[in-house]
N, C-alpha and C. Protein backbone atom coordinates (compact mmCIF):
# COMPACT_ATOMS: atom_id res chain seq x y z
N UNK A 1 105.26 84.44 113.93
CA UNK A 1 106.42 85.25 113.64
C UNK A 1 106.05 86.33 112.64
N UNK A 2 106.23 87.29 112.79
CA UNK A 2 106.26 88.47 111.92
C UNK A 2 107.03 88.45 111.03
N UNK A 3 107.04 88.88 109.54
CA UNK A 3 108.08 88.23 108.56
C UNK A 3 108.17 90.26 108.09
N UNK A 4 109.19 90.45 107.45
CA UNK A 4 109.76 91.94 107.46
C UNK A 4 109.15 92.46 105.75
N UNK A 5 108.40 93.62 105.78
CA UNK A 5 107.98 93.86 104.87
C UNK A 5 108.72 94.42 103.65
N UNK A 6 110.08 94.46 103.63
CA UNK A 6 110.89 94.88 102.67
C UNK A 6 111.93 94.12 102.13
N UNK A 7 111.69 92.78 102.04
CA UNK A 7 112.73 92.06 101.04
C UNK A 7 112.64 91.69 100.01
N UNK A 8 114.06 91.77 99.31
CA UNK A 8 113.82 91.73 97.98
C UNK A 8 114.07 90.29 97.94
N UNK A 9 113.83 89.61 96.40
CA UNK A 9 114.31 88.78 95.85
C UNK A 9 115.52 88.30 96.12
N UNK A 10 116.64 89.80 95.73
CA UNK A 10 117.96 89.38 95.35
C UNK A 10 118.12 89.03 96.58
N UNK A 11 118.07 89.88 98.11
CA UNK A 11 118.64 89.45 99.24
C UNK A 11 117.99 87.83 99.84
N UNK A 12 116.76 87.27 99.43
CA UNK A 12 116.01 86.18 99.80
C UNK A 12 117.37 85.14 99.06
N UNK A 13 118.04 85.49 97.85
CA UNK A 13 118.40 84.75 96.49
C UNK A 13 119.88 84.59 97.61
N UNK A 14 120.10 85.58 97.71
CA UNK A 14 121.39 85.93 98.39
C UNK A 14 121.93 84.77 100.05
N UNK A 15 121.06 84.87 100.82
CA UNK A 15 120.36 84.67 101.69
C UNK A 15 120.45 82.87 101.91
N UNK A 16 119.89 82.75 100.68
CA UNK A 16 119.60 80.99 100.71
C UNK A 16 120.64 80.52 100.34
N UNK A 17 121.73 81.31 99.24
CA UNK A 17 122.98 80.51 98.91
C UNK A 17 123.42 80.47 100.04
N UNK A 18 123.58 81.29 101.14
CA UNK A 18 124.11 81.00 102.51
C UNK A 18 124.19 79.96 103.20
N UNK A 19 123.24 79.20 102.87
CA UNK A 19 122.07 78.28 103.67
C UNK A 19 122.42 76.89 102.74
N UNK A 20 123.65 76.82 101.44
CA UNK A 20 123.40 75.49 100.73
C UNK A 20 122.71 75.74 99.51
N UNK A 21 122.03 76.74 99.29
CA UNK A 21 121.25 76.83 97.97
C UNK A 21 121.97 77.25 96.56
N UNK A 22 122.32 77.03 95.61
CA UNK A 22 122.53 77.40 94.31
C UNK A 22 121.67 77.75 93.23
N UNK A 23 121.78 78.63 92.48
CA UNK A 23 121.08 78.56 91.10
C UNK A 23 120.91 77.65 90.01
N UNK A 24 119.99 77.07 89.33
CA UNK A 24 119.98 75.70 89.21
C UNK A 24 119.51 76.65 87.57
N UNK A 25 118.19 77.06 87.60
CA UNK A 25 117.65 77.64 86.13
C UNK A 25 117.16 79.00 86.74
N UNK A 26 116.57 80.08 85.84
CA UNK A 26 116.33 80.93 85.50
C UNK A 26 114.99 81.05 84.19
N UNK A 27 113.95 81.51 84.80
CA UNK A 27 112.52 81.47 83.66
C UNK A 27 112.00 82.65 83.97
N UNK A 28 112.51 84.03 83.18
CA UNK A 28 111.73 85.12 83.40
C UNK A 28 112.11 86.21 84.31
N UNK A 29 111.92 86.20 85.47
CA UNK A 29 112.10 86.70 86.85
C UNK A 29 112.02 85.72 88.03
N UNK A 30 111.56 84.31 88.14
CA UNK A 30 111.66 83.35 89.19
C UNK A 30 112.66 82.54 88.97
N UNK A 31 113.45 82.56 89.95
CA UNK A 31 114.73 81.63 89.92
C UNK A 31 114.93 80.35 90.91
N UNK A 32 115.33 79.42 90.20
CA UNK A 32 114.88 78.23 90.91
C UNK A 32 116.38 77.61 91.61
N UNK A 33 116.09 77.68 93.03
CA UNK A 33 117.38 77.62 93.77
C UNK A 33 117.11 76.35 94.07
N UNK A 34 118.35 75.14 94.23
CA UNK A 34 118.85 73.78 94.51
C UNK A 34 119.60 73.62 95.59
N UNK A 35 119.41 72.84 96.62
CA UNK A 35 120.27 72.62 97.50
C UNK A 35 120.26 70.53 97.48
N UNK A 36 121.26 69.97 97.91
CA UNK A 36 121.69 68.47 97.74
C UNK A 36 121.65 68.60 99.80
N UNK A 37 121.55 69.14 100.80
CA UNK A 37 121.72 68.81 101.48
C UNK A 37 120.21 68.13 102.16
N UNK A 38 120.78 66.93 102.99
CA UNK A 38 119.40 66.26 103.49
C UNK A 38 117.86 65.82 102.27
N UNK A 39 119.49 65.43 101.20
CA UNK A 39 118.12 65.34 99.85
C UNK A 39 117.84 66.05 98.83
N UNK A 40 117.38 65.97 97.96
CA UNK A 40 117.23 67.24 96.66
C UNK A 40 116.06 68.38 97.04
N UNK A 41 116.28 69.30 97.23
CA UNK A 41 115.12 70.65 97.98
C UNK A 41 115.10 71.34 96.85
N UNK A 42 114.17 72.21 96.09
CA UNK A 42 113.95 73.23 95.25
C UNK A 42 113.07 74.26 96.24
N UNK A 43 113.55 75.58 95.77
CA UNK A 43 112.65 76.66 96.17
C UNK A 43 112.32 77.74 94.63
N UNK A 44 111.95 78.24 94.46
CA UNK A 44 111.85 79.14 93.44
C UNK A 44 110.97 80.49 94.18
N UNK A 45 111.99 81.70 93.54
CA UNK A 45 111.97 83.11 94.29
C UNK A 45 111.99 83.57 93.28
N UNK A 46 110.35 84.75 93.00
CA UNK A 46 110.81 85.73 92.04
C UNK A 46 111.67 86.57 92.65
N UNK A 47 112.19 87.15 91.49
CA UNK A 47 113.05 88.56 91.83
C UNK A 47 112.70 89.62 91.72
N UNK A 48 112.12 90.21 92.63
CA UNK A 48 110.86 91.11 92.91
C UNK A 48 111.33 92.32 94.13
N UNK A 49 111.33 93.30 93.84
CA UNK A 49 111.46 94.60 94.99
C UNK A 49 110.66 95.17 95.32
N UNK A 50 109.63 95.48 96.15
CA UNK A 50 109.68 93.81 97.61
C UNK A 50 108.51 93.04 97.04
N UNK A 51 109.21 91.36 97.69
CA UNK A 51 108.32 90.52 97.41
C UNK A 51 107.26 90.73 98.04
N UNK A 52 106.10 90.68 97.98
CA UNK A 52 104.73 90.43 98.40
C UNK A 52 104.70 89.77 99.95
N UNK A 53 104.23 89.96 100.63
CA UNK A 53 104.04 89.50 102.01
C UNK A 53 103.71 87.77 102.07
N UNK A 54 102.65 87.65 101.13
CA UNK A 54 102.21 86.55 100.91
C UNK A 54 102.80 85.65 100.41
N UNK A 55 103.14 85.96 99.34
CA UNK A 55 104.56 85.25 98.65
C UNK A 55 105.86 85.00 99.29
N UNK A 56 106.26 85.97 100.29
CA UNK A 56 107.00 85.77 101.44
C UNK A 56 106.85 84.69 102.17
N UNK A 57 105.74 84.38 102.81
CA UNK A 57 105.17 83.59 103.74
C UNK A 57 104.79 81.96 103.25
N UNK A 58 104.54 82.21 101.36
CA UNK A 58 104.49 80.98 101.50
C UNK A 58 106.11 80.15 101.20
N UNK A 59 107.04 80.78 100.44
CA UNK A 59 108.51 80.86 100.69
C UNK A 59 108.98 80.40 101.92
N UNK A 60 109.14 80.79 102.95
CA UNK A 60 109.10 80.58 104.49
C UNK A 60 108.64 79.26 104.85
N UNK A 61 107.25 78.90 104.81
CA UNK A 61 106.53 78.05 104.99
C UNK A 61 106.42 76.89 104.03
């Protein structure tokens, strides 16, 4: 899959609350999103315009 070379943080941040995710803490510029569904999940997303491809991908993955 080809992943889109222009997203930001906020819309990734945006994006996952959609999906069940909340803001849990805040350290800097990476924000560490919580979701309770199917179990306790953490992701953490800097907030970055645009994130890195790589950093994208491992986010995703």
């Amino acid at each position: 899959m080809k992943l889109p070379r222009d997203l930001s943080g906020k819309y990734l941040i945006k994006s996952a609350e959609k999906l069940g995710y909340s803001i849990t803490r805040q350290s800097g510029s990476h924000i560490r999103l919580t979701t309770q569904q199917k179990g306790e999940h953490h992701i953490t997303i800097p907030n970055h315009d645009p994130l890195k491809i790589g950093t994208l991908s491992a986010i995703y993955w």
